[in-house]
PDB file of N, CA and C in Angstrom:
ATOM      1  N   UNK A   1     -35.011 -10.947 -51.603  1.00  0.00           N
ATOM      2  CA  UNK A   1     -34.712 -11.571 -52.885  1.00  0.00           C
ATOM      3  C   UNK A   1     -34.651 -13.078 -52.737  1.00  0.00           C
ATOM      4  N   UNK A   2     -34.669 -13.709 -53.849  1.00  0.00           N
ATOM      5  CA  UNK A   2     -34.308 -15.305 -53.891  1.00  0.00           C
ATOM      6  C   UNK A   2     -32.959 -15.557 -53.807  1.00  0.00           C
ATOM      7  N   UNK A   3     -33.167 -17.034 -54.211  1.00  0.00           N
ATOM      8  CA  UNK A   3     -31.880 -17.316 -53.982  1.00  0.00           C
ATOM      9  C   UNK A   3     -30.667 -16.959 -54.603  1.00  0.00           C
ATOM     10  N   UNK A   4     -31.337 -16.792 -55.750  1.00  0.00           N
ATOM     11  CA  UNK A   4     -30.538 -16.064 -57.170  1.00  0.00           C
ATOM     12  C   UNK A   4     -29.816 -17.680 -57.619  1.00  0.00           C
ATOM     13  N   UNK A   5     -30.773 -18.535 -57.604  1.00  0.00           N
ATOM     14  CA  UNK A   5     -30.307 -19.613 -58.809  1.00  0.00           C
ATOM     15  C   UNK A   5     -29.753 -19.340 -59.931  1.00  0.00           C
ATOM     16  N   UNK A   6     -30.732 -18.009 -60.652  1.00  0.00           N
ATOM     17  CA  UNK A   6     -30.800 -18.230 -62.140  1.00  0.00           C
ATOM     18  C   UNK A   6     -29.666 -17.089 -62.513  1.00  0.00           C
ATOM     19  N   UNK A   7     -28.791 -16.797 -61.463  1.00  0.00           N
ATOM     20  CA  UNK A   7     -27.562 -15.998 -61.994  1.00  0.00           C
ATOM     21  C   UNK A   7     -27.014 -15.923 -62.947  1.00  0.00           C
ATOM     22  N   UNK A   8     -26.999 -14.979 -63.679  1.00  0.00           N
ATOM     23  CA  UNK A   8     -25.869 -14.963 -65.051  1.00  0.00           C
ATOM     24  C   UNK A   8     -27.039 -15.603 -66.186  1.00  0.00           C
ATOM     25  N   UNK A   9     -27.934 -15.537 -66.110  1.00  0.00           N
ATOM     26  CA  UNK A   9     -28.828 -16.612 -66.856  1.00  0.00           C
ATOM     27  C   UNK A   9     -29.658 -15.403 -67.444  1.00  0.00           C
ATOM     28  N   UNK A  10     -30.084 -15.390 -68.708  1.00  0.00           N
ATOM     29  CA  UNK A  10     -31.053 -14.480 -69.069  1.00  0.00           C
ATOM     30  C   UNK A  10     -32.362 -15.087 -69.958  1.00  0.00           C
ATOM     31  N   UNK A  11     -33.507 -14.713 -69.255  1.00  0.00           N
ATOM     32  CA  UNK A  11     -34.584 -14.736 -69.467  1.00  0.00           C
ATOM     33  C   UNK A  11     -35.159 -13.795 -70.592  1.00  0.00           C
ATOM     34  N   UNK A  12     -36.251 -14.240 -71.616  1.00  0.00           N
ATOM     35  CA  UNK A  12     -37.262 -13.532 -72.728  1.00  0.00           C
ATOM     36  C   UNK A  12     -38.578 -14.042 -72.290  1.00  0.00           C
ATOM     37  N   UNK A  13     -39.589 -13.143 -71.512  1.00  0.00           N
ATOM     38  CA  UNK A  13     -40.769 -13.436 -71.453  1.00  0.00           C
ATOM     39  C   UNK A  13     -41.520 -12.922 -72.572  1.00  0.00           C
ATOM     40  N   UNK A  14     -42.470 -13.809 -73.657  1.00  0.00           N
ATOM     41  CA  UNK A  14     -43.535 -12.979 -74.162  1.00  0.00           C
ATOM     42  C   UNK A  14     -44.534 -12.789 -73.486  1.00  0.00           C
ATOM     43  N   UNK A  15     -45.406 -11.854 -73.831  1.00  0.00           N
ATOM     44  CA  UNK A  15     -46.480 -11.439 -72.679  1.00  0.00           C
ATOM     45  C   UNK A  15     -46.135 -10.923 -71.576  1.00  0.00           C
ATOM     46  N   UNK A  16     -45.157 -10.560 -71.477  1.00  0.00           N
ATOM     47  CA  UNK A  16     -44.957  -9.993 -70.344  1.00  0.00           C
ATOM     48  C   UNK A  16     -45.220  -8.738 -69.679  1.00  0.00           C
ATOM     49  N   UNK A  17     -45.874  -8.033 -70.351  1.00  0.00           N
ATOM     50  CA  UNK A  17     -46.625  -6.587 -69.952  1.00  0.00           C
ATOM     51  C   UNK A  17     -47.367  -6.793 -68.403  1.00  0.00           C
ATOM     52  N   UNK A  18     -48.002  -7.876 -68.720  1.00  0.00           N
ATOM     53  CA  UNK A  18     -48.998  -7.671 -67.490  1.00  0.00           C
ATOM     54  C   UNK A  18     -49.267  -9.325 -67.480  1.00  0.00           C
ATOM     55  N   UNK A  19     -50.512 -10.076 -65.905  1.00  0.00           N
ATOM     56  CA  UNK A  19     -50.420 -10.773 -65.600  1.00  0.00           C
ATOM     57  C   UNK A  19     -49.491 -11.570 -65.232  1.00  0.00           C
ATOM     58  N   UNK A  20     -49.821 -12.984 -65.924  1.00  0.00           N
ATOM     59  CA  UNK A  20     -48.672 -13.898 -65.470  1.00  0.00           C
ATOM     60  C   UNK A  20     -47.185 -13.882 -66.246  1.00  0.00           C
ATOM     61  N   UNK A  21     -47.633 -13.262 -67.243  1.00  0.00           N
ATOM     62  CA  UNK A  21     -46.103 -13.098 -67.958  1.00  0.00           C
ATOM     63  C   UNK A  21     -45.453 -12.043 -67.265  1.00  0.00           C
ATOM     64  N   UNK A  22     -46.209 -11.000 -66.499  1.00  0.00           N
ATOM     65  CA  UNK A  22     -45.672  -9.754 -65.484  1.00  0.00           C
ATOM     66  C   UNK A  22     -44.655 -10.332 -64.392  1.00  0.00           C
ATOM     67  N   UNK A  23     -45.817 -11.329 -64.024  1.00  0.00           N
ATOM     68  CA  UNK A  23     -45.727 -12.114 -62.511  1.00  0.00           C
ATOM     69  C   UNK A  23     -44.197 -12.955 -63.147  1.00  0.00           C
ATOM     70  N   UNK A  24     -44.079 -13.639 -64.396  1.00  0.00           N
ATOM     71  CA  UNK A  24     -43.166 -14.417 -64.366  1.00  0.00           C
ATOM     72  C   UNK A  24     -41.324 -13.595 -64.461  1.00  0.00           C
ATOM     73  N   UNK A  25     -41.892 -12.713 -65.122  1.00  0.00           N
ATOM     74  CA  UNK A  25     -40.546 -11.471 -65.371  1.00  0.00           C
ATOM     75  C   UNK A  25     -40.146 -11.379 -63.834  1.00  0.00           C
ATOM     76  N   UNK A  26     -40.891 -11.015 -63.300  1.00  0.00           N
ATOM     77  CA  UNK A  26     -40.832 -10.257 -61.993  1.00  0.00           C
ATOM     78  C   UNK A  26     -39.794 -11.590 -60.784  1.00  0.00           C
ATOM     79  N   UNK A  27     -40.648 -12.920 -61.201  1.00  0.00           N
ATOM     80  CA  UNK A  27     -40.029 -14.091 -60.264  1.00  0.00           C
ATOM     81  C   UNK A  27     -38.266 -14.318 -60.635  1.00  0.00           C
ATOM     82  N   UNK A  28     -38.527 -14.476 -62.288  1.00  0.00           N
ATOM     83  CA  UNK A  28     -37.078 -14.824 -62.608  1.00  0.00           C
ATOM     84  C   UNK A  28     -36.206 -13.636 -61.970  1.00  0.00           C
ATOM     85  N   UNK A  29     -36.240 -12.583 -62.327  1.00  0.00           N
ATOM     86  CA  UNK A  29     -35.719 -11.478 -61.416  1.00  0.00           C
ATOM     87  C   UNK A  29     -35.290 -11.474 -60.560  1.00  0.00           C
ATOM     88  N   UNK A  30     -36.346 -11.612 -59.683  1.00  0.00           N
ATOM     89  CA  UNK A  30     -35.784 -11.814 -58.214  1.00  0.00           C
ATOM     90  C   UNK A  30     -35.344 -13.245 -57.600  1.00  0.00           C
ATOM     91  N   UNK A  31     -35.018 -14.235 -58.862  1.00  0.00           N
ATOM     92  CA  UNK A  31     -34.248 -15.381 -58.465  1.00  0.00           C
ATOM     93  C   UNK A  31     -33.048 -15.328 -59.432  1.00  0.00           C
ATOM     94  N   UNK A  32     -32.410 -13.771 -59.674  1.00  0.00           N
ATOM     95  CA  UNK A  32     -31.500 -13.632 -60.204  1.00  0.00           C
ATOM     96  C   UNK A  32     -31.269 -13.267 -61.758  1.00  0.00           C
ATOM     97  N   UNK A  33     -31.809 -13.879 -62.374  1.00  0.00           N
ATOM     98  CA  UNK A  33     -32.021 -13.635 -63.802  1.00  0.00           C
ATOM     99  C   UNK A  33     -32.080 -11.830 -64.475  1.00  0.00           C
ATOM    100  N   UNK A  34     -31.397 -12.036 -65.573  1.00  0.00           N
ATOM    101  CA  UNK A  34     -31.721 -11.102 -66.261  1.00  0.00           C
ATOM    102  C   UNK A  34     -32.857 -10.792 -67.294  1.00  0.00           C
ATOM    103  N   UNK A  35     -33.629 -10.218 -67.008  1.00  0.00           N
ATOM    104  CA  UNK A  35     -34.819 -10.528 -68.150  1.00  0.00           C
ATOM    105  C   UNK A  35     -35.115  -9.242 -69.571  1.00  0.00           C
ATOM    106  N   UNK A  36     -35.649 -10.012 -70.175  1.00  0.00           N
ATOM    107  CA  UNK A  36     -36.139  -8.980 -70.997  1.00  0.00           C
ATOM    108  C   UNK A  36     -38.148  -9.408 -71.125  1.00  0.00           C
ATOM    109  N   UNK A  37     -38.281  -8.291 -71.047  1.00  0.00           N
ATOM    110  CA  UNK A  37     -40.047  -8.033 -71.302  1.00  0.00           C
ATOM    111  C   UNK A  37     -40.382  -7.760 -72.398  1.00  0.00           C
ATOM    112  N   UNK A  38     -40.925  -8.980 -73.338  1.00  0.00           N
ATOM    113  CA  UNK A  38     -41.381  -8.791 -74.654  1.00  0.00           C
ATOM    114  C   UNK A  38     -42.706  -8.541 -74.771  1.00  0.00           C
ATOM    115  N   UNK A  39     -43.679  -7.694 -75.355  1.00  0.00           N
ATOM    116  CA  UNK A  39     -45.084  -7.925 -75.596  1.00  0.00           C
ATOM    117  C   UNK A  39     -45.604  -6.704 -76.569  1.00  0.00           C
ATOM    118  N   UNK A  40     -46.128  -6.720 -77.058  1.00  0.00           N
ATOM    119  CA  UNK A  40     -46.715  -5.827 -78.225  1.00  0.00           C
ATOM    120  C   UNK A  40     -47.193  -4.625 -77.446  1.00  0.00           C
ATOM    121  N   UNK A  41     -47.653  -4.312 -76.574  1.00  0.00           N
ATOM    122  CA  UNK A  41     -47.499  -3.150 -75.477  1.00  0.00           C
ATOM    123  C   UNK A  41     -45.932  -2.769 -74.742  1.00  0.00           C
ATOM    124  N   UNK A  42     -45.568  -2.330 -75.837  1.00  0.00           N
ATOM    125  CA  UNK A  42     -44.759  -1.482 -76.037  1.00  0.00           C
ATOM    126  C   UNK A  42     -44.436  -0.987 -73.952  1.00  0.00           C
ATOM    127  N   UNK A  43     -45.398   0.177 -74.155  1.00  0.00           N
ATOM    128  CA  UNK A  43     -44.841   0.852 -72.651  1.00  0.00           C
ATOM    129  C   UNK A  43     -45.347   0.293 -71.602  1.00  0.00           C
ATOM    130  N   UNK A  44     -46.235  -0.815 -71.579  1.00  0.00           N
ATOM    131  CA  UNK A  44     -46.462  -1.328 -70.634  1.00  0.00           C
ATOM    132  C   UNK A  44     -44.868  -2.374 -70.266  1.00  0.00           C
ATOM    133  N   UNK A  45     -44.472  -2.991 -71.155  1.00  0.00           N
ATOM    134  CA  UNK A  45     -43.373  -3.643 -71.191  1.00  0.00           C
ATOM    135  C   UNK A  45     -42.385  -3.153 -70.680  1.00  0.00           C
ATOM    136  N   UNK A  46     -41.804  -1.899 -70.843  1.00  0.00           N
ATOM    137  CA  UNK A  46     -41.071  -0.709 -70.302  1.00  0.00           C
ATOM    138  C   UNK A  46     -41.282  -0.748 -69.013  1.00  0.00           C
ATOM    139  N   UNK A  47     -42.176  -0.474 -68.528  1.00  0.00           N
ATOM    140  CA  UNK A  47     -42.553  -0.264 -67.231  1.00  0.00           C
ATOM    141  C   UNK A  47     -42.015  -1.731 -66.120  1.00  0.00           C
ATOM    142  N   UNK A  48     -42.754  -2.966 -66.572  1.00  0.00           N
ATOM    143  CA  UNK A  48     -42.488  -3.983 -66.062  1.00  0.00           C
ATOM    144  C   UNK A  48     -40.900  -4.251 -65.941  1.00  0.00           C
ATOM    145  N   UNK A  49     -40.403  -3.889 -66.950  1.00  0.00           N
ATOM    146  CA  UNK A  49     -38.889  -4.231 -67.481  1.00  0.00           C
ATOM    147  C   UNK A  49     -38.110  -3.255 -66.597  1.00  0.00           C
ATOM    148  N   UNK A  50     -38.252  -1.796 -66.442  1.00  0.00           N
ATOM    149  CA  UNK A  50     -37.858  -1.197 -65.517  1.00  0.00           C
ATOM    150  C   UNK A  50     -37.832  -1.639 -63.885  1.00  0.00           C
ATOM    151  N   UNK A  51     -39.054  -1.809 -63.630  1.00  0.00           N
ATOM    152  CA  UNK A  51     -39.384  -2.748 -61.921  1.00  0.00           C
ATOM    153  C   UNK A  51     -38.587  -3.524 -62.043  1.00  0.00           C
ATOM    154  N   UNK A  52     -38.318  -4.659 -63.088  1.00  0.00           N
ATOM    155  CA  UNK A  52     -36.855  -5.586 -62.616  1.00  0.00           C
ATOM    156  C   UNK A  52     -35.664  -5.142 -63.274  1.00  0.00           C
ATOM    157  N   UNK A  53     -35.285  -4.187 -63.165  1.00  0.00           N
ATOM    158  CA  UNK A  53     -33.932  -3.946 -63.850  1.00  0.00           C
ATOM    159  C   UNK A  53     -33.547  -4.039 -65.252  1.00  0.00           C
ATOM    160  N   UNK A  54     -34.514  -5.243 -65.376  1.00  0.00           N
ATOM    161  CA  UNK A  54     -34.140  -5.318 -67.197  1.00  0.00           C
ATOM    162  C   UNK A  54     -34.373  -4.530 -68.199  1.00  0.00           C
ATOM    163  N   UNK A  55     -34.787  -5.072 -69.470  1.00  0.00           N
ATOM    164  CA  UNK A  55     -34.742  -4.715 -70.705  1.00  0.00           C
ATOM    165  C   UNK A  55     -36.041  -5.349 -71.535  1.00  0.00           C
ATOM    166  N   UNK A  56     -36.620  -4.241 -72.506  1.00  0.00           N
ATOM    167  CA  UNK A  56     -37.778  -4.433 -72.943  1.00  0.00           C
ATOM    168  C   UNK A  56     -37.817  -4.545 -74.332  1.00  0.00           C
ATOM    169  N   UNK A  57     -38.945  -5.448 -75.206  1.00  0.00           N
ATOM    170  CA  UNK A  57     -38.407  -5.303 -76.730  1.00  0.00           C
ATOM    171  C   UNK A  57     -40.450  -5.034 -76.963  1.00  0.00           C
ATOM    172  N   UNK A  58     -40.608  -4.290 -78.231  1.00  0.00           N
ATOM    173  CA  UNK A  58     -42.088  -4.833 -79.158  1.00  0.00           C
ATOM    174  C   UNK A  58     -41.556  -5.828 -79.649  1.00  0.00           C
ATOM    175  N   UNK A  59     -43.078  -6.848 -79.379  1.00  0.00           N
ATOM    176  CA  UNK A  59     -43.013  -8.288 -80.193  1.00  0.00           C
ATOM    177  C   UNK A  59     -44.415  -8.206 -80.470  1.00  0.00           C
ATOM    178  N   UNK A  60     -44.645  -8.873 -81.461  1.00  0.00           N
ATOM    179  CA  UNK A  60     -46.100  -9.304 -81.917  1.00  0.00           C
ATOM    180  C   UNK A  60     -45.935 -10.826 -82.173  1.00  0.00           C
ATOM    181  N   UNK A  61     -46.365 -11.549 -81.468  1.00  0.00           N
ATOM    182  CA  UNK A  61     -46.204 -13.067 -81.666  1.00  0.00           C
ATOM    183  C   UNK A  61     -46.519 -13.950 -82.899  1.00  0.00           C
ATOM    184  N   UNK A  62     -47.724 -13.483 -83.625  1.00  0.00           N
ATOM    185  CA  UNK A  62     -48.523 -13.605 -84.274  1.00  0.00           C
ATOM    186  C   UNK A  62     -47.651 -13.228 -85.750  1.00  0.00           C
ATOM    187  N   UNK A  63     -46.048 -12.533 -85.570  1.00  0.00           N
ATOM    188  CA  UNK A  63     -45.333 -12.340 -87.236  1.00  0.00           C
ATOM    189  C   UNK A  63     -44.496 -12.820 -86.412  1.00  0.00           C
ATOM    190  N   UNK A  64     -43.958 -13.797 -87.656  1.00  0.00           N
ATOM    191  CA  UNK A  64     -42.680 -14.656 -87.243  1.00  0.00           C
ATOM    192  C   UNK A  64     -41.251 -13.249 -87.600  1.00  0.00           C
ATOM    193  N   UNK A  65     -41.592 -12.169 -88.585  1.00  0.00           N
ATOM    194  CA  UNK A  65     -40.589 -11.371 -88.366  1.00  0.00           C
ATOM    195  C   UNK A  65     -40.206 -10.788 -87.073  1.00  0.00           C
ATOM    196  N   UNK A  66     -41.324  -9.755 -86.785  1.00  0.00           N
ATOM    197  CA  UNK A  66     -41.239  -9.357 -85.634  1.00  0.00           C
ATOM    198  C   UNK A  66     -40.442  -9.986 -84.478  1.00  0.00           C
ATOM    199  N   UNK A  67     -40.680 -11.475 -84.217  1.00  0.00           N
ATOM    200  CA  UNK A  67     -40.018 -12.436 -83.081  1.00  0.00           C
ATOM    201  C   UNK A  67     -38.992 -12.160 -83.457  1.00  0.00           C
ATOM    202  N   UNK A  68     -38.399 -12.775 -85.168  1.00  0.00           N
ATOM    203  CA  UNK A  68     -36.848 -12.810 -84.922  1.00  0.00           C
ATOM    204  C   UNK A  68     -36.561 -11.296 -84.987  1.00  0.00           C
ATOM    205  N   UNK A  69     -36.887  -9.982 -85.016  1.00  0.00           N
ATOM    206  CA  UNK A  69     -35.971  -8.825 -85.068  1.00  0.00           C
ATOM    207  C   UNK A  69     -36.335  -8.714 -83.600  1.00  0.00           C
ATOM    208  N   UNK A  70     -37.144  -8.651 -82.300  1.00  0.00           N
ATOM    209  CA  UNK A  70     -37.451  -8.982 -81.173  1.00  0.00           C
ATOM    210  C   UNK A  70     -36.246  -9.575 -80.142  1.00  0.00           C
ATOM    211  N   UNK A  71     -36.366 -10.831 -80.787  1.00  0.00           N
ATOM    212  CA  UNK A  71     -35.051 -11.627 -80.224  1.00  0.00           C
ATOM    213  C   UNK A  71     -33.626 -11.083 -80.314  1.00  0.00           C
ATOM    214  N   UNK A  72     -33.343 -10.766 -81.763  1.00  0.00           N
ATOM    215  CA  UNK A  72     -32.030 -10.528 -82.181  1.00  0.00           C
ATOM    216  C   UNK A  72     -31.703  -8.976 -81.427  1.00  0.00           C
ATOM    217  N   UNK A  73     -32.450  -8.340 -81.580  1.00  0.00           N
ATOM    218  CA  UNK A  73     -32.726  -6.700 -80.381  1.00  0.00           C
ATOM    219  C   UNK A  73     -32.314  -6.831 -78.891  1.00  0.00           C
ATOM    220  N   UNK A  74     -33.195  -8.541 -78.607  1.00  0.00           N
ATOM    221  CA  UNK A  74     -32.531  -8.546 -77.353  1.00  0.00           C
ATOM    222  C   UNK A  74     -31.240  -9.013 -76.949  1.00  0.00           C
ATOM    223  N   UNK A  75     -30.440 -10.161 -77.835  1.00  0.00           N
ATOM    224  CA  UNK A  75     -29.300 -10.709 -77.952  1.00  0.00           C
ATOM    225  C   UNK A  75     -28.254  -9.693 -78.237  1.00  0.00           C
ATOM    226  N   UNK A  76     -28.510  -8.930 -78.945  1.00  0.00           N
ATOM    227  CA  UNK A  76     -27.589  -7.651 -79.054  1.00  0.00           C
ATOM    228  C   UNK A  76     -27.473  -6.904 -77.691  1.00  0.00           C
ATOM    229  N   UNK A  77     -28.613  -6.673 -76.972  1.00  0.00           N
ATOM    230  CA  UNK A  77     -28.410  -5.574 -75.507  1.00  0.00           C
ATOM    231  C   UNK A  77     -27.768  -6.852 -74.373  1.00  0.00           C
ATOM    232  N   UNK A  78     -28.590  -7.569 -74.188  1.00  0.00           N
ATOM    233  CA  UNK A  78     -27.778  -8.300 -73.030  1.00  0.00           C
ATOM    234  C   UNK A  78     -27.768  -9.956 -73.518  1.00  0.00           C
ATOM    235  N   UNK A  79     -27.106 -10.330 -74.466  1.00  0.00           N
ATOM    236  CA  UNK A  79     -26.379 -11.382 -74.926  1.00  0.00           C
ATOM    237  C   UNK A  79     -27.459 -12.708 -75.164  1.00  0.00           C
ATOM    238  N   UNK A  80     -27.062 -13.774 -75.379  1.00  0.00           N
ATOM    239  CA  UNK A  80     -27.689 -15.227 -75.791  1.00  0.00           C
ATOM    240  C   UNK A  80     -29.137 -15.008 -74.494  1.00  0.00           C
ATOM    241  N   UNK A  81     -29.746 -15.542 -75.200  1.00  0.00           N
ATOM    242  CA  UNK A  81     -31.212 -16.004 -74.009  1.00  0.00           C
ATOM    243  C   UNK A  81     -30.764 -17.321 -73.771  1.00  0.00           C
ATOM    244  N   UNK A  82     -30.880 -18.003 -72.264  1.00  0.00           N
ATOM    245  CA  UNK A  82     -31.319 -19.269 -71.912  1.00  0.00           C
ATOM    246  C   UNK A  82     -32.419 -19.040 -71.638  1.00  0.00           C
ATOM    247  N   UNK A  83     -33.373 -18.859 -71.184  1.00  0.00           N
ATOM    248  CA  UNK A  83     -34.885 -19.020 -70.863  1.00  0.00           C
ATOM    249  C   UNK A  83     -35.450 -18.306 -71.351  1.00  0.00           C
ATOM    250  N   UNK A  84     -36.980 -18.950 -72.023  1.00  0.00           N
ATOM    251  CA  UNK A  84     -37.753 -18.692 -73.055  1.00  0.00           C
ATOM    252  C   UNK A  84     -39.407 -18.869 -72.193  1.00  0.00           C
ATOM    253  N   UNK A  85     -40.057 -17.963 -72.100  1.00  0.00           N
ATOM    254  CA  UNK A  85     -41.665 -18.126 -71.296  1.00  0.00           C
ATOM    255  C   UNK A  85     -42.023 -17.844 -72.121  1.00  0.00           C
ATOM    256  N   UNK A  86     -42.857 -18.233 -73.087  1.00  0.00           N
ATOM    257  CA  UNK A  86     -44.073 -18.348 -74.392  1.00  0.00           C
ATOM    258  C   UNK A  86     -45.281 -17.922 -73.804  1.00  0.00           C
ATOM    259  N   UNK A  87     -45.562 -17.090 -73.155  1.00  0.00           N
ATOM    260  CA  UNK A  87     -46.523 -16.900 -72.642  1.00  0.00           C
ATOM    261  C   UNK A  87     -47.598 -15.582 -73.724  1.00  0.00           C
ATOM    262  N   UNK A  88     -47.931 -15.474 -74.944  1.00  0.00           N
ATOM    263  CA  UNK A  88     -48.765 -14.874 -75.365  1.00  0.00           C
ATOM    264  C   UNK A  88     -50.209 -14.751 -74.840  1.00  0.00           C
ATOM    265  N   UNK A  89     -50.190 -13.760 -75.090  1.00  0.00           N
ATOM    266  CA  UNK A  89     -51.632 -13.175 -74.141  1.00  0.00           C
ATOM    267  C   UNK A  89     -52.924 -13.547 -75.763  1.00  0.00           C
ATOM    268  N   UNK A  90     -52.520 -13.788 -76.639  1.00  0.00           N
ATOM    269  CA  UNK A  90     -53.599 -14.178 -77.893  1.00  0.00           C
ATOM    270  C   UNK A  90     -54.276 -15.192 -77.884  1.00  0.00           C
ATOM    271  N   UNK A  91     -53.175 -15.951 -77.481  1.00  0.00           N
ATOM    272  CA  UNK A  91     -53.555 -17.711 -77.054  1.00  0.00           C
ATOM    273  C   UNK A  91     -55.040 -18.213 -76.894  1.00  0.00           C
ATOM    274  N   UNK A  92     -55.227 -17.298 -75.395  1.00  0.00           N
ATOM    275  CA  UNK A  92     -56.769 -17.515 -75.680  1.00  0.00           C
ATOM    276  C   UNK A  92     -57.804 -17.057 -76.175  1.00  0.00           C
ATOM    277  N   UNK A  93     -57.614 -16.077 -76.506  1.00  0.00           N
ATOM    278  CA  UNK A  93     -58.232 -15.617 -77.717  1.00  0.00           C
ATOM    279  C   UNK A  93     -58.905 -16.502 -78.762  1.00  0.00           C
ATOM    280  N   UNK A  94     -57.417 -16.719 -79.460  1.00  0.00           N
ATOM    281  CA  UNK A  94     -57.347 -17.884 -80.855  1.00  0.00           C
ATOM    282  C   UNK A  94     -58.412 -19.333 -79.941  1.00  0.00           C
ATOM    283  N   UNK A  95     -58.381 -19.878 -79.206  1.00  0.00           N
ATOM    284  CA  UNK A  95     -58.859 -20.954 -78.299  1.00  0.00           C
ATOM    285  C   UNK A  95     -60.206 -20.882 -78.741  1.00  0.00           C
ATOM    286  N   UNK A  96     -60.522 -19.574 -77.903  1.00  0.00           N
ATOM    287  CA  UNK A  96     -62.243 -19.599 -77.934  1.00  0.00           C
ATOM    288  C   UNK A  96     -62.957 -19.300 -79.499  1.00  0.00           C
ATOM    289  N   UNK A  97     -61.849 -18.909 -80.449  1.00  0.00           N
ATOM    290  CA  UNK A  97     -62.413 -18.731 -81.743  1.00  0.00           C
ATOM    291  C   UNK A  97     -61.705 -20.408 -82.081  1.00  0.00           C
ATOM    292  N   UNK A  98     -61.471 -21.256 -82.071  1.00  0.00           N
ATOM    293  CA  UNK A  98     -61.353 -22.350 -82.512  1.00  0.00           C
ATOM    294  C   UNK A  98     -62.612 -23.009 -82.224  1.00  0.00           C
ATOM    295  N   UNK A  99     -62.784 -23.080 -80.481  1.00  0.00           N
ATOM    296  CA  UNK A  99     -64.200 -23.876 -80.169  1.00  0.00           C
ATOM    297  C   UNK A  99     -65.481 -23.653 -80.836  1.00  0.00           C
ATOM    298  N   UNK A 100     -65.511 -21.677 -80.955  1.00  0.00           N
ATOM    299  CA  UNK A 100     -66.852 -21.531 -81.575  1.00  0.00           C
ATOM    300  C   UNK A 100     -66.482 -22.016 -82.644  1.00  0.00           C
ATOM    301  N   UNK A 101     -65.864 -21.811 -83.780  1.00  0.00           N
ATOM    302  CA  UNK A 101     -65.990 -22.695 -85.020  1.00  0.00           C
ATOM    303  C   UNK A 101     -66.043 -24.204 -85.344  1.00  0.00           C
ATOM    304  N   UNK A 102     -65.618 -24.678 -84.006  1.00  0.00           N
ATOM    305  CA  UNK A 102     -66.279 -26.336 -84.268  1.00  0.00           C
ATOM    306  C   UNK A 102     -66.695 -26.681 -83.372  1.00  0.00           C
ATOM    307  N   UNK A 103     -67.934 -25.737 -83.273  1.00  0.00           N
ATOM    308  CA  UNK A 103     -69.187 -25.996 -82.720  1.00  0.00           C
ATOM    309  C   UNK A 103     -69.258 -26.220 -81.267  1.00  0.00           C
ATOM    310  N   UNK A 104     -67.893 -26.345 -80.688  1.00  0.00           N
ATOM    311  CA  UNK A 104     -68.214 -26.618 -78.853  1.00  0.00           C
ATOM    312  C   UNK A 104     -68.565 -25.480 -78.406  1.00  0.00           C
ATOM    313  N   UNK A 105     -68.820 -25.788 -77.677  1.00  0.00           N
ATOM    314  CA  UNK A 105     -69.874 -24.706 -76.746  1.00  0.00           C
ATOM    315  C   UNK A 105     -68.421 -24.004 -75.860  1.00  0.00           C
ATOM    316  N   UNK A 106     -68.656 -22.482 -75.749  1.00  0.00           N
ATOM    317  CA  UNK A 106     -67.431 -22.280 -74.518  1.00  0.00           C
ATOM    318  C   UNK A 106     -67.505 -22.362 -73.329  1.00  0.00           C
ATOM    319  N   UNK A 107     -66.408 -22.390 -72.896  1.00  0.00           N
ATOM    320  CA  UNK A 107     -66.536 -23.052 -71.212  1.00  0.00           C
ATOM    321  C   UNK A 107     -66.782 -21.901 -70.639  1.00  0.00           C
ATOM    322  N   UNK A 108     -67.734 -22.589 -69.338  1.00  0.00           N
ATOM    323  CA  UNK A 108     -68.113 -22.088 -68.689  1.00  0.00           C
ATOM    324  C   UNK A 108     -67.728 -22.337 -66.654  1.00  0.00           C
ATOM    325  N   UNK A 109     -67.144 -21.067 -66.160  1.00  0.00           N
ATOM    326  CA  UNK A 109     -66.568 -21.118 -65.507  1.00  0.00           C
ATOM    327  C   UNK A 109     -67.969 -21.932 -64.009  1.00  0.00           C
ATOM    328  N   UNK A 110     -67.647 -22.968 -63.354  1.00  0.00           N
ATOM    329  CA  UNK A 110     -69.009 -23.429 -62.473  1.00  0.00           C
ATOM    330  C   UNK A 110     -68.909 -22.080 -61.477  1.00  0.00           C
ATOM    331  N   UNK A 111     -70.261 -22.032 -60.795  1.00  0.00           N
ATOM    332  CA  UNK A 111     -70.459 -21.195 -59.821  1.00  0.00           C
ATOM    333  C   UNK A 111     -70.120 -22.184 -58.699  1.00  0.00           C
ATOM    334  N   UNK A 112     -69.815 -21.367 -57.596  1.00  0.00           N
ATOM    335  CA  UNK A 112     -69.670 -21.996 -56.373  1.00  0.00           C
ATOM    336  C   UNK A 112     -71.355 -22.265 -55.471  1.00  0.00           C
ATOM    337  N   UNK A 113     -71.150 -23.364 -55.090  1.00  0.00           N
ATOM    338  CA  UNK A 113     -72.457 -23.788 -54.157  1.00  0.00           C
ATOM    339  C   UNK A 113     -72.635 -23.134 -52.363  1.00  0.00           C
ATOM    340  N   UNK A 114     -73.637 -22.141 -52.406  1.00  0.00           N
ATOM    341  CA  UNK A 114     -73.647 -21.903 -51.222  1.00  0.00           C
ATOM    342  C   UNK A 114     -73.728 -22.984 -50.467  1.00  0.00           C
TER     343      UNK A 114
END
């Protein structure tokens, strides 16, 4: 385990089902924190939230209701949030439909040079 800095401290990741919002649930955790795993995947969230001990909510980022009954769901099970990871998995999504509509071209990842 870490050091457990973030003792007594509770964490709300969105996105946190999988990837880096997984990866970030998982760090605060094991540097003490209590977390909750928010993400519109439902049982994937569960799952992650279980591996660290915590607690899981549905959120859809995208309705400002959803967040606040989300939040308030989680403030009720294990009290006030200090830490907030905004990490929506839509994000880029919305990105690459912004560029195509004004006209930039999407990025393109370079190949490596033998």
């Amino acid at each position: 385990m870490g050091d457990m800095r973030l003792e007594g401290r509770t964490g709300f990741v969105t996105g946190g089902a999988s990837g880096i919002g997984a990866a970030t649930a998982r760090r605060l955790a094991s540097e003490g924190a209590r977390v909750v795993v928010a993400d519109i995947d439902a049982d994937r969230a569960g799952k992650v939230a279980a591996d660290v001990g915590g607690e899981s909510v549905k959120v859809d980022v995208k309705d400002v209701a959803s967040v606040r009954l989300a939040v308030s769901a989680a403030e009720r099970t294990v009290g006030p949030i200090d830490i907030l990871v905004n990490n929506p998995r839509h994000a880029r999504v919305h990105a690459r439909r912004a560029r195509r509509h004004a006209g930039t071209p999407p990025r393109r990842h370079r190949q490596r040079r033998e």
